[in-house]
C-alpha atoms as a PDB file:
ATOM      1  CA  UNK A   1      16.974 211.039-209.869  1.00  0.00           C
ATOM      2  CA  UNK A   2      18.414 211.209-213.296  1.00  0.00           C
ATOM      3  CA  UNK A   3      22.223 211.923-213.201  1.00  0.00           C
ATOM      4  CA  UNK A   4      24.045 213.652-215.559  1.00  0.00           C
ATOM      5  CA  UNK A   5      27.781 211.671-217.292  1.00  0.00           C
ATOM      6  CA  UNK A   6      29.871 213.658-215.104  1.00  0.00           C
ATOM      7  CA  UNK A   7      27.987 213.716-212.012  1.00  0.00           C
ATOM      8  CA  UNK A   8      27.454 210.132-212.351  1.00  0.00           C
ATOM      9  CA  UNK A   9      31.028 209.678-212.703  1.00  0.00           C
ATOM     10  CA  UNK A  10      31.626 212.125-209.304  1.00  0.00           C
ATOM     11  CA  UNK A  11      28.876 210.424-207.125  1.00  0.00           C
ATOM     12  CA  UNK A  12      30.512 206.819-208.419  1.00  0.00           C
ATOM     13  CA  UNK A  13      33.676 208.284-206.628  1.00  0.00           C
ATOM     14  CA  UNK A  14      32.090 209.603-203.705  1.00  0.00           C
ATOM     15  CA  UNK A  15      33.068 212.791-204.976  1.00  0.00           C
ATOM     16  CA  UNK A  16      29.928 215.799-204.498  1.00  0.00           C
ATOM     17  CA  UNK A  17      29.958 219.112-205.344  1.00  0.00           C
ATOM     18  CA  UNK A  18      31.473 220.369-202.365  1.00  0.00           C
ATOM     19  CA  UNK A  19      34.129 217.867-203.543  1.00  0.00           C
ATOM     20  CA  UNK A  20      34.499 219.535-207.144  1.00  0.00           C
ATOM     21  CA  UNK A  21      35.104 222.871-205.305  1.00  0.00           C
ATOM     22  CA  UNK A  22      37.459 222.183-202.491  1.00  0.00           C
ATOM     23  CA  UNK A  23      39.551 220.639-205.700  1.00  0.00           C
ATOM     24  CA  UNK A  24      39.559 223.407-207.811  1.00  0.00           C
ATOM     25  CA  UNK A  25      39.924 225.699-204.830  1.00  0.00           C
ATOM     26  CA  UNK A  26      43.612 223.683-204.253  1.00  0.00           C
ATOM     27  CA  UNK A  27      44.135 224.400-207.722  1.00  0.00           C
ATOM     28  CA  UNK A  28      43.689 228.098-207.934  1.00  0.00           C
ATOM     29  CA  UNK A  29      46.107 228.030-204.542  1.00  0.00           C
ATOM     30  CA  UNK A  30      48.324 226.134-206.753  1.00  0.00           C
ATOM     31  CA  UNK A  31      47.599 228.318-209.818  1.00  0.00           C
ATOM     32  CA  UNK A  32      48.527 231.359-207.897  1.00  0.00           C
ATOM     33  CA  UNK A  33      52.224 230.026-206.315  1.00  0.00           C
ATOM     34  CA  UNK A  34      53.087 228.556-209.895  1.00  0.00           C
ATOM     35  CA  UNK A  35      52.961 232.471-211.180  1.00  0.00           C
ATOM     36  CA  UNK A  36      54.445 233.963-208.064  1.00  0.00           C
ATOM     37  CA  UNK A  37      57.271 231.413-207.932  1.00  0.00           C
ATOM     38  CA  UNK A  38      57.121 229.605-211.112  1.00  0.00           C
ATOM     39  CA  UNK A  39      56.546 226.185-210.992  1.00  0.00           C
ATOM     40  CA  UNK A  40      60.200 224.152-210.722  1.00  0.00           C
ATOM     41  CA  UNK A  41      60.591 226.525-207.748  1.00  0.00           C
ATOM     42  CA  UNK A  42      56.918 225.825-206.384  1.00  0.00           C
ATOM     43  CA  UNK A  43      57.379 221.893-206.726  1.00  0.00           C
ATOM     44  CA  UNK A  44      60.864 222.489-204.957  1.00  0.00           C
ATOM     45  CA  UNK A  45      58.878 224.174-202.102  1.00  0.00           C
ATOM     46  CA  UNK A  46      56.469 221.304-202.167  1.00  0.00           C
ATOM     47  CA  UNK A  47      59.232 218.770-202.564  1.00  0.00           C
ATOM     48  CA  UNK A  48      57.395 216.680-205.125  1.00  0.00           C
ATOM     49  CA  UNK A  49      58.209 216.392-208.682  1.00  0.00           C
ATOM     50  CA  UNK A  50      57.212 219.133-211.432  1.00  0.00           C
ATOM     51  CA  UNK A  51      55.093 216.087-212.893  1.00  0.00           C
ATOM     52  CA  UNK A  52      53.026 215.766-209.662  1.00  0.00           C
ATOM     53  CA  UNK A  53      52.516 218.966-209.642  1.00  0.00           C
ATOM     54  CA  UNK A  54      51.721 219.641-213.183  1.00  0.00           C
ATOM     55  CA  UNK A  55      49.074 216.307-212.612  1.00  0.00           C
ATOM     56  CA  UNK A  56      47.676 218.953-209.232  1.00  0.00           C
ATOM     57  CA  UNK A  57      47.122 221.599-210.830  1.00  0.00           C
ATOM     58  CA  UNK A  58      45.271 219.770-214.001  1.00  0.00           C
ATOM     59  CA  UNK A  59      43.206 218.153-211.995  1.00  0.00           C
ATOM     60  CA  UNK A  60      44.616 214.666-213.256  1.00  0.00           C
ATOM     61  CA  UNK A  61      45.791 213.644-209.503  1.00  0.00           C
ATOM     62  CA  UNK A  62      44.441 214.672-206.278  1.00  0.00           C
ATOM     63  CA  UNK A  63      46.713 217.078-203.737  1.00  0.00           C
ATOM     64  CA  UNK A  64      46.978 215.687-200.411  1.00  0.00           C
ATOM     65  CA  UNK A  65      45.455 218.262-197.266  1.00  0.00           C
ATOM     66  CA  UNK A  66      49.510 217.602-196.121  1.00  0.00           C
ATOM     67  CA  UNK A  67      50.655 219.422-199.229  1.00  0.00           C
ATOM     68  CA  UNK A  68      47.745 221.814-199.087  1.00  0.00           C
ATOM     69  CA  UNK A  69      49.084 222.929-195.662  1.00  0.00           C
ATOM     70  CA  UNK A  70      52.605 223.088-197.142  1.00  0.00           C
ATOM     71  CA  UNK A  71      51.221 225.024-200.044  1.00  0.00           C
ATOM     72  CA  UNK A  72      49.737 227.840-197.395  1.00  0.00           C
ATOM     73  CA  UNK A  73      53.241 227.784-195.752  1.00  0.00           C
ATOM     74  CA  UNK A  74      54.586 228.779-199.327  1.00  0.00           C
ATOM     75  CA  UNK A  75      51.809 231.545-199.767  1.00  0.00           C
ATOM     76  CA  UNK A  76      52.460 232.477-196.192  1.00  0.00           C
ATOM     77  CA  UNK A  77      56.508 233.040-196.518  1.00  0.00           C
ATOM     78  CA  UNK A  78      56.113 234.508-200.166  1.00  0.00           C
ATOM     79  CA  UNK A  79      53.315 237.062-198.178  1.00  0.00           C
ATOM     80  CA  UNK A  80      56.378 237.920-195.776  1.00  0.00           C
ATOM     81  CA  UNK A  81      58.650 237.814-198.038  1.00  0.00           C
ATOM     82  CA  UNK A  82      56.994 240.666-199.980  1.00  0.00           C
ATOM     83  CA  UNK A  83      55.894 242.562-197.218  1.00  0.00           C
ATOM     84  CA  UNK A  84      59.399 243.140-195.703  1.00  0.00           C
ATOM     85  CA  UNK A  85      60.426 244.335-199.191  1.00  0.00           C
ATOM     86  CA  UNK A  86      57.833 246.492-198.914  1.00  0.00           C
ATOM     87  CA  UNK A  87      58.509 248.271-195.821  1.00  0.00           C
ATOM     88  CA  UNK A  88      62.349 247.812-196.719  1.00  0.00           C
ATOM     89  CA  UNK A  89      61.832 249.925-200.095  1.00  0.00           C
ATOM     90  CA  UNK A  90      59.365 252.574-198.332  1.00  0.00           C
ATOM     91  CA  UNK A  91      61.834 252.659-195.223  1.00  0.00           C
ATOM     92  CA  UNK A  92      64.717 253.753-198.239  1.00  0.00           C
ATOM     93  CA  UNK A  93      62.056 256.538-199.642  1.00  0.00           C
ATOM     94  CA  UNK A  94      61.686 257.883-196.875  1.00  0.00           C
ATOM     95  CA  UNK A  95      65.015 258.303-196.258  1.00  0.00           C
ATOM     96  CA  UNK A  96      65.982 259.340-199.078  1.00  0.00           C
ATOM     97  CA  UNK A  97      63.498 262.424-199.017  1.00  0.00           C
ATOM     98  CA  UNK A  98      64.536 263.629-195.865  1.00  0.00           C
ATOM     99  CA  UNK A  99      68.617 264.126-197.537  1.00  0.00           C
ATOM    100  CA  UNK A 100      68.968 267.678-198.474  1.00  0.00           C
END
């Protein structure tokens, strides 16, 4: 079966489609802390330098499942994070409606 440069070079690696996805599905997860955080405070989170994480998130270097787990425990906090703000700032509307 003729192979094409790039899957060539992926099947070389032992790397399959399913491969290619579960990597660029790390790096939207990535993509998506670096804007909610910002990425010196993401790679503090991660405790790994901004470099690694830059490599991560261009696909130059491969994130290990450990980090990926730490990464959800980011997403996870920031989730709860924003959600108590949430209900904090509602809680203060509704408050402040019911003052005469």
């Amino acid at each position: 079966m003729p192979y094409t440069a790039g899957a060539w070079r992926l099947q070389k690696l032992g790397m399959d489609d399913e491969g290619r996805h579960i990597a660029a599905t790390k790096r939207q997860l990535l993509e998506r802390a670096s804007k909610l955080l910002g990425r010196d405070e993401l790679a503090e989170r991660l405790n790994v330098p901004s470099t690694l994480l830059e490599a991560w998130m261009r696909g130059d270097a491969t994130m290990p499942d450990g980090k990926l787990m730490d990464l959800a425990r980011v997403l996870d906090n920031i989730s709860r994070e924003e959600r108590a703000l949430s209900e904090r700032n509602g809680s203060e509307a509704r408050a402040g409606r019911r003052k005469p």
